[in-house]
Protein backbone atom coordinates (compact mmCIF):
# COMPACT_ATOMS: atom_id res chain seq x y z
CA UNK A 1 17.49 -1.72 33.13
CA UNK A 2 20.21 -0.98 36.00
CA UNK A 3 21.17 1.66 37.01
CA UNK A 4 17.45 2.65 36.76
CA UNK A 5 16.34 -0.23 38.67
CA UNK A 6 18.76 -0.36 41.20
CA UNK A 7 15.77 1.59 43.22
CA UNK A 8 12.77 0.49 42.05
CA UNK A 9 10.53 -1.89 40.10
CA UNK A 10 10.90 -1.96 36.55
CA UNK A 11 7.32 -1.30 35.95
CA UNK A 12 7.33 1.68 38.04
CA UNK A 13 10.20 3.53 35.47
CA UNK A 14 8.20 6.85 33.91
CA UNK A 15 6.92 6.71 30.52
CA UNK A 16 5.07 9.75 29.34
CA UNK A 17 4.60 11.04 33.05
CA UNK A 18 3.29 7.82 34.50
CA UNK A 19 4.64 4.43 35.33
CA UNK A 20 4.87 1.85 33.06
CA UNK A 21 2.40 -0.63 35.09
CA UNK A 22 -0.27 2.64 35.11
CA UNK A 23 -0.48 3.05 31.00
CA UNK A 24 -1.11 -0.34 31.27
CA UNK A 25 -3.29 -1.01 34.12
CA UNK A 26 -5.73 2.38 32.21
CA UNK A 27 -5.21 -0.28 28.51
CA UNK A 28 -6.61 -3.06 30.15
CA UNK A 29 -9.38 -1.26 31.55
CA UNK A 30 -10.61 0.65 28.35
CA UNK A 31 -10.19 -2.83 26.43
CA UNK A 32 -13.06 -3.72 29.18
CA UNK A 33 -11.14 -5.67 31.62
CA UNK A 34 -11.87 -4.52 35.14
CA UNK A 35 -10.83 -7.66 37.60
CA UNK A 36 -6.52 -7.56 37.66
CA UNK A 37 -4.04 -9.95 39.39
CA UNK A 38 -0.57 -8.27 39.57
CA UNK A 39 1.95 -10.75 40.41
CA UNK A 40 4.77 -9.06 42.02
CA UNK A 41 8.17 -9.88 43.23
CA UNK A 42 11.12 -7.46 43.28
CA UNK A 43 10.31 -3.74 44.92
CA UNK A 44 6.01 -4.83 45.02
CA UNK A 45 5.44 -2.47 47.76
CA UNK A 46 6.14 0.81 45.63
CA UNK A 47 4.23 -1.24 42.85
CA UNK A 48 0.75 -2.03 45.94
CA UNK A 49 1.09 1.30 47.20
CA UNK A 50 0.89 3.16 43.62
CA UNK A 51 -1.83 1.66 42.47
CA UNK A 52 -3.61 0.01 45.29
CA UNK A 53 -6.89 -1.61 45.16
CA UNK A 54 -7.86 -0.06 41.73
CA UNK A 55 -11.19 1.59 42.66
CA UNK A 56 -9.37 4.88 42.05
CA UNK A 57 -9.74 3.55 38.06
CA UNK A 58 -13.13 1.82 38.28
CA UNK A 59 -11.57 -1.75 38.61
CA UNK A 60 -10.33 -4.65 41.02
CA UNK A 61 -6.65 -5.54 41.56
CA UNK A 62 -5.53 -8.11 43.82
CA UNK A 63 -1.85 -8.64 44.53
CA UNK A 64 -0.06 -11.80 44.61
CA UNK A 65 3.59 -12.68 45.45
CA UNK A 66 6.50 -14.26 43.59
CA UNK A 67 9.11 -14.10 46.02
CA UNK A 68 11.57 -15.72 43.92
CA UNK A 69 12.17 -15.13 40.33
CA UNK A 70 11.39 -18.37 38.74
CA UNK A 71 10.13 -17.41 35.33
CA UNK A 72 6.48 -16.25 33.18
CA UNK A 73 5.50 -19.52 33.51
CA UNK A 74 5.90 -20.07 37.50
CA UNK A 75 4.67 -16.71 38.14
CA UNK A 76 1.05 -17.27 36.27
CA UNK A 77 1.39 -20.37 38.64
CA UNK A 78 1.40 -17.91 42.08
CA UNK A 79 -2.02 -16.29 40.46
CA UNK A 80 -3.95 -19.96 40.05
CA UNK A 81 -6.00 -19.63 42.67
CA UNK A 82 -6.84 -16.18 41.77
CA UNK A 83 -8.29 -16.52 37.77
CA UNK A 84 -11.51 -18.04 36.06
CA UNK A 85 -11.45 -20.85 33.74
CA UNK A 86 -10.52 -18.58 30.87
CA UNK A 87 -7.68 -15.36 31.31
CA UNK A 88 -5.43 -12.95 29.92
CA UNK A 89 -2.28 -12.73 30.57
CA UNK A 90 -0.03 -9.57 29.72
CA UNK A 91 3.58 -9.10 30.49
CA UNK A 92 3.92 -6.01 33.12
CA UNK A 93 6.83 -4.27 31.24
CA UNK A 94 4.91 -3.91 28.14
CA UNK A 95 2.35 -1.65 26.80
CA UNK A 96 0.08 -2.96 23.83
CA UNK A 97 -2.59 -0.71 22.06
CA UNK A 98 -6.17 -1.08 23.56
CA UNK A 99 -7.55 -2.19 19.88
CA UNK A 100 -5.24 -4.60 19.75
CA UNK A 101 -6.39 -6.02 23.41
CA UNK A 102 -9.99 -6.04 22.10
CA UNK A 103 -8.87 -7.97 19.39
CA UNK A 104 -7.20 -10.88 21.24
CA UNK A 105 -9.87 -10.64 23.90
CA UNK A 106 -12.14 -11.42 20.99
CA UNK A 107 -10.59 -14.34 19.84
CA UNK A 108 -11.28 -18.07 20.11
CA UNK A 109 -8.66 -19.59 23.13
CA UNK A 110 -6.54 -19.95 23.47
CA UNK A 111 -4.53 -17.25 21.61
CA UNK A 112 -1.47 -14.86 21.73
CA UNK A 113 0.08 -11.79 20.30
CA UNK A 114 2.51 -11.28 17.60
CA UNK A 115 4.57 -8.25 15.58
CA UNK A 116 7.26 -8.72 12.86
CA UNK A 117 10.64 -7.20 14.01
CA UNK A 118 14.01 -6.90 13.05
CA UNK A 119 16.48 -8.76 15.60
CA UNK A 120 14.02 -11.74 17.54
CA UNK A 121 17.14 -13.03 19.41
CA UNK A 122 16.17 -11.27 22.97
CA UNK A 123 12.46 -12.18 22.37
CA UNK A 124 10.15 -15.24 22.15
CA UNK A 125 9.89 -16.51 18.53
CA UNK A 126 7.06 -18.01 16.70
CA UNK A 127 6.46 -20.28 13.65
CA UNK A 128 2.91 -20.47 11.74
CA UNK A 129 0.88 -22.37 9.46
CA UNK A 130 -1.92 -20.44 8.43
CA UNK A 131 -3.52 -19.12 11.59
CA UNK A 132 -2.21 -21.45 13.67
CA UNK A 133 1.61 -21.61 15.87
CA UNK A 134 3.84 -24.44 15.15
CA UNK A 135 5.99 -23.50 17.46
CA UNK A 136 7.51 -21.07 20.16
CA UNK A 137 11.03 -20.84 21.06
CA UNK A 138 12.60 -18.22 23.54
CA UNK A 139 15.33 -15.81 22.75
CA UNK A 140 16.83 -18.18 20.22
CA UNK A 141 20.42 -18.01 19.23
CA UNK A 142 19.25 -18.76 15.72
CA UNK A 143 15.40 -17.39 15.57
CA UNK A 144 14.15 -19.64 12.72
CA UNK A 145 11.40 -16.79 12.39
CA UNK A 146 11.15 -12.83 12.57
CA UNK A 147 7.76 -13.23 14.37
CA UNK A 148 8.18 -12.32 17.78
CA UNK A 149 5.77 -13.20 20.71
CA UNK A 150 4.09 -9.87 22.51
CA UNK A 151 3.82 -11.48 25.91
CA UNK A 152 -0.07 -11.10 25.74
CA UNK A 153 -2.14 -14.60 25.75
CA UNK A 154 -5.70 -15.71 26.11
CA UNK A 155 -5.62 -18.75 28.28
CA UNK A 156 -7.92 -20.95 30.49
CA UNK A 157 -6.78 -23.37 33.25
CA UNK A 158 -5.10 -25.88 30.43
CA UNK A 159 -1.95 -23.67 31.03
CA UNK A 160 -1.63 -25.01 35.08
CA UNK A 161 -0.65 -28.87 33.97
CA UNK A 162 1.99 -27.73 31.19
CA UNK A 163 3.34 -25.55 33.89
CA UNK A 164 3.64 -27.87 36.24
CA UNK A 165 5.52 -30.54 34.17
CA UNK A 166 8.16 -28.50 32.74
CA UNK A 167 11.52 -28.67 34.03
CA UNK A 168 13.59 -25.49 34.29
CA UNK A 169 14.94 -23.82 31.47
CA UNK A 170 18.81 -23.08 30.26
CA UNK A 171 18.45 -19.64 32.14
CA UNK A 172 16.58 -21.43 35.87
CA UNK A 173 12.95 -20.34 35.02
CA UNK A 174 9.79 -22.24 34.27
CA UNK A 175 8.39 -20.05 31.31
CA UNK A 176 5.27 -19.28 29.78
CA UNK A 177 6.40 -20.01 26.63
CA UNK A 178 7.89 -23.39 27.06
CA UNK A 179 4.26 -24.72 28.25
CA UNK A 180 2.39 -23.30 24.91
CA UNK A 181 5.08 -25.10 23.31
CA UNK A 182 4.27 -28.34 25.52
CA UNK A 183 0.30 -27.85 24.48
CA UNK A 184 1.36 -27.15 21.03
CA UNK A 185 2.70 -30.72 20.86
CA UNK A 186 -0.23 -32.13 22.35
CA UNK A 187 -2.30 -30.77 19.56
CA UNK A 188 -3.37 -28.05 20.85
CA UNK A 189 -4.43 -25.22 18.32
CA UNK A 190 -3.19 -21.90 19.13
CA UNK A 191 -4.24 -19.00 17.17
CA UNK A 192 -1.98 -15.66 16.62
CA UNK A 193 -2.70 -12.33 15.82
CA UNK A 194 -0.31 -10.10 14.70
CA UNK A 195 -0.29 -6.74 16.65
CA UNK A 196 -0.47 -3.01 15.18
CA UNK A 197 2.22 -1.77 17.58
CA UNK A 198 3.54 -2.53 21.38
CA UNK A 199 6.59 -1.06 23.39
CA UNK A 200 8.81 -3.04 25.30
CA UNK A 201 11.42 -1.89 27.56
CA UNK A 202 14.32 -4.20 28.30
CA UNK A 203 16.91 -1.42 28.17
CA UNK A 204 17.10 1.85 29.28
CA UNK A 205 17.11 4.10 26.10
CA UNK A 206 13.74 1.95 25.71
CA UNK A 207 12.06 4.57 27.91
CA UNK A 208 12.93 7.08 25.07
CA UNK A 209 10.32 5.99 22.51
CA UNK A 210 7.39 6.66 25.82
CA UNK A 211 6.93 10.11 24.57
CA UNK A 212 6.79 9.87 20.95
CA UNK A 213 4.80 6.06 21.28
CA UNK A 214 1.90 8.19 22.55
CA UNK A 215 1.95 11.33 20.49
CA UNK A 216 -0.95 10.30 18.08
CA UNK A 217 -3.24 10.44 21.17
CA UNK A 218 -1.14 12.84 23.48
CA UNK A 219 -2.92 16.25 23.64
CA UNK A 220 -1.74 18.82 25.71
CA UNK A 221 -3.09 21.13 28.62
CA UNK A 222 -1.48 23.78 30.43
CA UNK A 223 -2.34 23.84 34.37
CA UNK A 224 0.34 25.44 35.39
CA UNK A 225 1.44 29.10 34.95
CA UNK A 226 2.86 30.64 31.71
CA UNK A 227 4.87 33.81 31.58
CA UNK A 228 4.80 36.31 28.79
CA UNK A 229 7.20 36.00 26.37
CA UNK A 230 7.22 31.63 26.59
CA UNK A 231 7.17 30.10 23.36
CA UNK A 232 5.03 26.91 23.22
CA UNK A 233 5.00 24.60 19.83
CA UNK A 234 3.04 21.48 19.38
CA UNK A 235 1.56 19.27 22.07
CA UNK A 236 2.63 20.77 25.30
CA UNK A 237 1.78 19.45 28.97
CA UNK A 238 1.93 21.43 31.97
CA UNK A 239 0.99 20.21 35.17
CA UNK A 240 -0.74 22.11 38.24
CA UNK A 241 1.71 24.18 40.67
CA UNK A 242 4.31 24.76 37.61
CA UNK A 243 5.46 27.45 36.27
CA UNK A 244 6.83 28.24 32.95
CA UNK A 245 9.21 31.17 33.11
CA UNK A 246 9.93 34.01 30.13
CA UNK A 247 11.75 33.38 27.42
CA UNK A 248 11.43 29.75 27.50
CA UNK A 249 11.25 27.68 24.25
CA UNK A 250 9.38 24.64 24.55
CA UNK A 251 8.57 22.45 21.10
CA UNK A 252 6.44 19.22 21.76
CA UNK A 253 5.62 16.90 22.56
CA UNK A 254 6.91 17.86 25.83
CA UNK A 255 5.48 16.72 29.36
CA UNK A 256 6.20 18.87 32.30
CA UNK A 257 4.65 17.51 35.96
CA UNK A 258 3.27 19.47 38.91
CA UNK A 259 5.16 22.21 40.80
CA UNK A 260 8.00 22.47 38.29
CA UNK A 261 10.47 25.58 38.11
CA UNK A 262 11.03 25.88 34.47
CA UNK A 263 13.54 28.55 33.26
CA UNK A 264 13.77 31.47 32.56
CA UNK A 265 15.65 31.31 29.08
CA UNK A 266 15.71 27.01 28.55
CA UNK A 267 14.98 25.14 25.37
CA UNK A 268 13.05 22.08 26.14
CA UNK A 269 13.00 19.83 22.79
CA UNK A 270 10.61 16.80 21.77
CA UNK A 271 10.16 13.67 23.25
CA UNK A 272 11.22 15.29 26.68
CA UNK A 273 9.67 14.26 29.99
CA UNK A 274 9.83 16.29 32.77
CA UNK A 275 8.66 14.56 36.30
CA UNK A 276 7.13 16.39 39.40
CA UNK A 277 9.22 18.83 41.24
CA UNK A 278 12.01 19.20 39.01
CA UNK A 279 13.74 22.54 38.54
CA UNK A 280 15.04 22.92 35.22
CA UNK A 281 17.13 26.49 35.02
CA UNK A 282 18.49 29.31 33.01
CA UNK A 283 20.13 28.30 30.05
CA UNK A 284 19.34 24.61 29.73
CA UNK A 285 18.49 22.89 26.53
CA UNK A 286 16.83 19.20 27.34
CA UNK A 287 15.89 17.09 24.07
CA UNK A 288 13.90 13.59 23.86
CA UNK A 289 15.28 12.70 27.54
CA UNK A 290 13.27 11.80 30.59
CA UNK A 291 14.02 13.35 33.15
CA UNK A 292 12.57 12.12 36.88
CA UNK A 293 10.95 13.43 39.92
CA UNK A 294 12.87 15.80 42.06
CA UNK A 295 15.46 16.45 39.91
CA UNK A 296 17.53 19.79 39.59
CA UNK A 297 19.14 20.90 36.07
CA UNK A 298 20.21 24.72 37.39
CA UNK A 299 21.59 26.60 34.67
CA UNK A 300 23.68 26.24 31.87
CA UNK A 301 23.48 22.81 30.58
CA UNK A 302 22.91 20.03 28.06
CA UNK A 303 21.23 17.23 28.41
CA UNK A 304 20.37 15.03 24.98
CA UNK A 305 18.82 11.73 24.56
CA UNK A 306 19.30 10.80 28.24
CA UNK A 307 17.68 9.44 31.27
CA UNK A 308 17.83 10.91 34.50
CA UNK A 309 17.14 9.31 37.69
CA UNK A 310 15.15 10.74 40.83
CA UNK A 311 16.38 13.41 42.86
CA UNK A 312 19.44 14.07 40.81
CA UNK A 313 21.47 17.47 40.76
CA UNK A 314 23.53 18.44 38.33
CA UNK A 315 25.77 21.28 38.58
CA UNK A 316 26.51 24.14 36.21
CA UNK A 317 27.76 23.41 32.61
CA UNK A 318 26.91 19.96 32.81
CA UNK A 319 27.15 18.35 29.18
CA UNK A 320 26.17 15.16 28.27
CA UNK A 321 27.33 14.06 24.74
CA UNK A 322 24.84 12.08 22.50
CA UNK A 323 26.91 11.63 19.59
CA UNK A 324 29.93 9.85 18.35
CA UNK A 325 32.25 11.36 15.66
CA UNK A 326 31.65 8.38 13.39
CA UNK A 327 28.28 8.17 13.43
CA UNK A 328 27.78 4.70 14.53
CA UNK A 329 25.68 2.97 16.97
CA UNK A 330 26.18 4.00 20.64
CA UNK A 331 27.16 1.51 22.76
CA UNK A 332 25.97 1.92 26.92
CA UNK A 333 26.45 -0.98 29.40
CA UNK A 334 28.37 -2.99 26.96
CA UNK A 335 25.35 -3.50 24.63
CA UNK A 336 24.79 -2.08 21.56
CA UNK A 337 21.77 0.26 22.10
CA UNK A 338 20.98 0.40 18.41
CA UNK A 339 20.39 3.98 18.56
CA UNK A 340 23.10 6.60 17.04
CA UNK A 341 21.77 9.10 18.89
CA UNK A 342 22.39 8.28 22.97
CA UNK A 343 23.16 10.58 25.85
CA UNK A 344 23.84 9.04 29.65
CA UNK A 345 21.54 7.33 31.95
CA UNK A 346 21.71 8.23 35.79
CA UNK A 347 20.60 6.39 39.05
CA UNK A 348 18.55 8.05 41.35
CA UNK A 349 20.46 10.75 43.60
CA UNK A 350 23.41 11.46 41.33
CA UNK A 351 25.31 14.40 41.47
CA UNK A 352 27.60 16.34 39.30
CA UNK A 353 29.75 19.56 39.60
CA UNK A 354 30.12 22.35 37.83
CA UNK A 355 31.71 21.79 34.38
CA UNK A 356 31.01 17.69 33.98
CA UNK A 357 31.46 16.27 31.03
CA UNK A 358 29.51 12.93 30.16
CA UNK A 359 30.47 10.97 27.28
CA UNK A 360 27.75 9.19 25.05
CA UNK A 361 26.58 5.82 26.33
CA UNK A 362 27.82 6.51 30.11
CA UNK A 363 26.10 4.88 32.88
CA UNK A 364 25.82 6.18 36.12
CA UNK A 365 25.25 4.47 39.32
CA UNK A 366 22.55 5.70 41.67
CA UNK A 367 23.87 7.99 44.63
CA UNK A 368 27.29 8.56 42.55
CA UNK A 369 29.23 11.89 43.34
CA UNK A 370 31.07 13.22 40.01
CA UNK A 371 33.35 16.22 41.16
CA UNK A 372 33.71 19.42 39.57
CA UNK A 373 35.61 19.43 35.78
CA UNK A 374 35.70 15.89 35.87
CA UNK A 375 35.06 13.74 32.28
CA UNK A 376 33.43 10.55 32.35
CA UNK A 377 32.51 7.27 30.57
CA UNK A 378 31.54 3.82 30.30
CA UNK A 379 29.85 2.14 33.55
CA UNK A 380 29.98 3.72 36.81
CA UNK A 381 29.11 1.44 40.16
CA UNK A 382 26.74 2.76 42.20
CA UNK A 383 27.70 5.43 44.80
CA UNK A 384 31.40 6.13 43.10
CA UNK A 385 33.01 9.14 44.28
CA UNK A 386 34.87 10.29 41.15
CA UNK A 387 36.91 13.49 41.03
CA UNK A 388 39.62 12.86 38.41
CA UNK A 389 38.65 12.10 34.67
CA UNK A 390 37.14 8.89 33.89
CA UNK A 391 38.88 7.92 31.00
């Protein structure tokens, strides 16, 4: 997820408006679960002090530490102490539909999630024999399924002695996945079910689909203010202290935080988030791109299928392509996103001058300066100073 999480906790990247670990944290609770360990490692402080004790939500979390990154399976180790005899267990970058919690909750243990997909090679893998796993493999070079394991489980304490006699894995971890597997050859009859939907974000342009993943249930409200002559089409969000100036065209979904400058004379397209304090200007079109907290688009720019980091600025006639010529997939970070459609993704407190040019697929280091005129692409470290063309 770098350059994103160069500054904070994966879980704590904006989806819809809130982190990742809050859409969560709210799923668990309507699917009836109100006492939560959080086992936390890398950045936990901004993940403690967002959340806190959970009374804010009608629920208990308590806070546990994996100070080094050992793997799923070592980390459910760190929260032992902390769980009953029987458990769920969720991954913390994931977000699963609260009917589909209820139904795993509901199950006979121990149990796990499932969902058909097209390229299990980054993912856990199952095989099945009726309603039963044969077998779980992780991110396989050659997945002998397309059933891929959703990271959610229903466990009791049977888990703690696999755990404990694994040996590490190819990658250095003790995993989840490897001790099901362990049980699974003891005879040990673990049930699947097969999940409606989920989201996962492993990448970057993952945080794309937040918007859109909610729209069935995403209705919007306008807190802020609205000038005359502001267009407004679908499911629109405005949040308190904003303002929404004339001749603004907004088509949702769109989500637009608290005390927001909006305008006048932008086009804000769907699937955009906007965070708090952002000022987005004259001029500006914005489409399916999240943009974060604090962040300043002036005037007279284009920003398309993009992420945008904290307290960004970018100066006037900023364009960001999203597009190749040829029409094929995008490539950012020297993966293939999948995606034809991909703009840039910015760290946090990146800056542009007037007349930038970003080419499709860049990535931009947090606190990088990008001088006025100058075109750029590919992977930029963090805090570059560029002011010649990156070509």
């Amino acid at each position: 997820m770098t350059p994103l999480t160069d500054t904070r906790s994966k879980v704590m990247l904006p989806v819809a408006g809130r982190p990742v670990i809050e859409h969560l944290v709210s799923s668990l609770i309507q699917a009836g679960i109100k006492d939560i360990v959080l086992v936390a490692g890398f950045h936990s402080l901004q993940v403690g002090n967002y959340l806190r004790d959970g009374r804010q939500w009608g629920a208990r979390i308590t806070y546990c530490r994996q100070n080094i990154p050992l793997g799923t399976g070592d980390a459910l180790l760190r929260a032992s102490p902390l769980v009953g005899d029987t458990f769920m267990v969720v991954n913390g970058d994931t977000l699963y539909r609260v009917e589909d919690i209820v139904k795993i909750l509901n199950s006979k243990i121990p149990a796990l999630g499932v969902i058909q997909v097209d390229d299990p090679c980054e993912m856990g893998v199952i095989t099945r024999q009726g309603d039963r796993v044969t077998g779980i493999v992780e991110k396989p070079s050659a997945p002998p399924s397309d059933i891929a394991n959703c990271g959610i489980y229903l466990l009791n304490k049977n888990i703690f002695p696999a755990i404990l006699s694994l040996e590490k894995s190819l990658r250095g971890e003790y995993e989840i996945t490897a001790a099901i597997q362990a049980l699974i050859e003891q005879g040990v009859h673990f049930r699947f079910h097969e999940l409606s939907d989920w989201l996962t974000f492993s990448y970057p342009w993952d945080l794309l689909d937040g918007v859109n993943w909610f729209y069935q249930a995403f209705r919007g409200g306008i807190l802020g203010t609205v000038e005359e002559g502001v267009t407004l089409k679908g499911e629109v969000s405005v949040g308190g202290g904003s303002i929404i100036r004339s001749g603004c065209y907004i088509s949702g979904p769109v989500i637009i935080g608290r005390n927001c400058d909006i305008g006048p004379n932008c086009y804000l397209r769907a699937g955009t988030s906007i965070g708090d304090d952002c000022h987005i200007g004259a001029n500006v079109e914005i489409k399916n791109s999240v943009i974060m907290n604090g962040t300043k688009v002036p005037h007279l720019a284009y920003i398309g299928d993009s992420i945008i980091g904290e307290n960004c600025n970018l100066g006037a006639g900023t364009k960001i392509a999203n597009l190749r010529f040829d029409k094929q997939n995008i490539k950012s970070g020297g993966r293939d996103s999948g995606r034809q459609k991909l703009g840039a993704i910015l760290g946090d407190g990146v800056l542009t001058g007037i007349n930038t040019s970003i080419d499709a697929g860049t990535m931009i280091g947090a606190g990088s300066y990008i001088g006025p005129g100058v075109f750029v692409k590919g992977s930029i470290k963090p805090g570059s100073r560029l002011f010649e063309s990156c070509r």
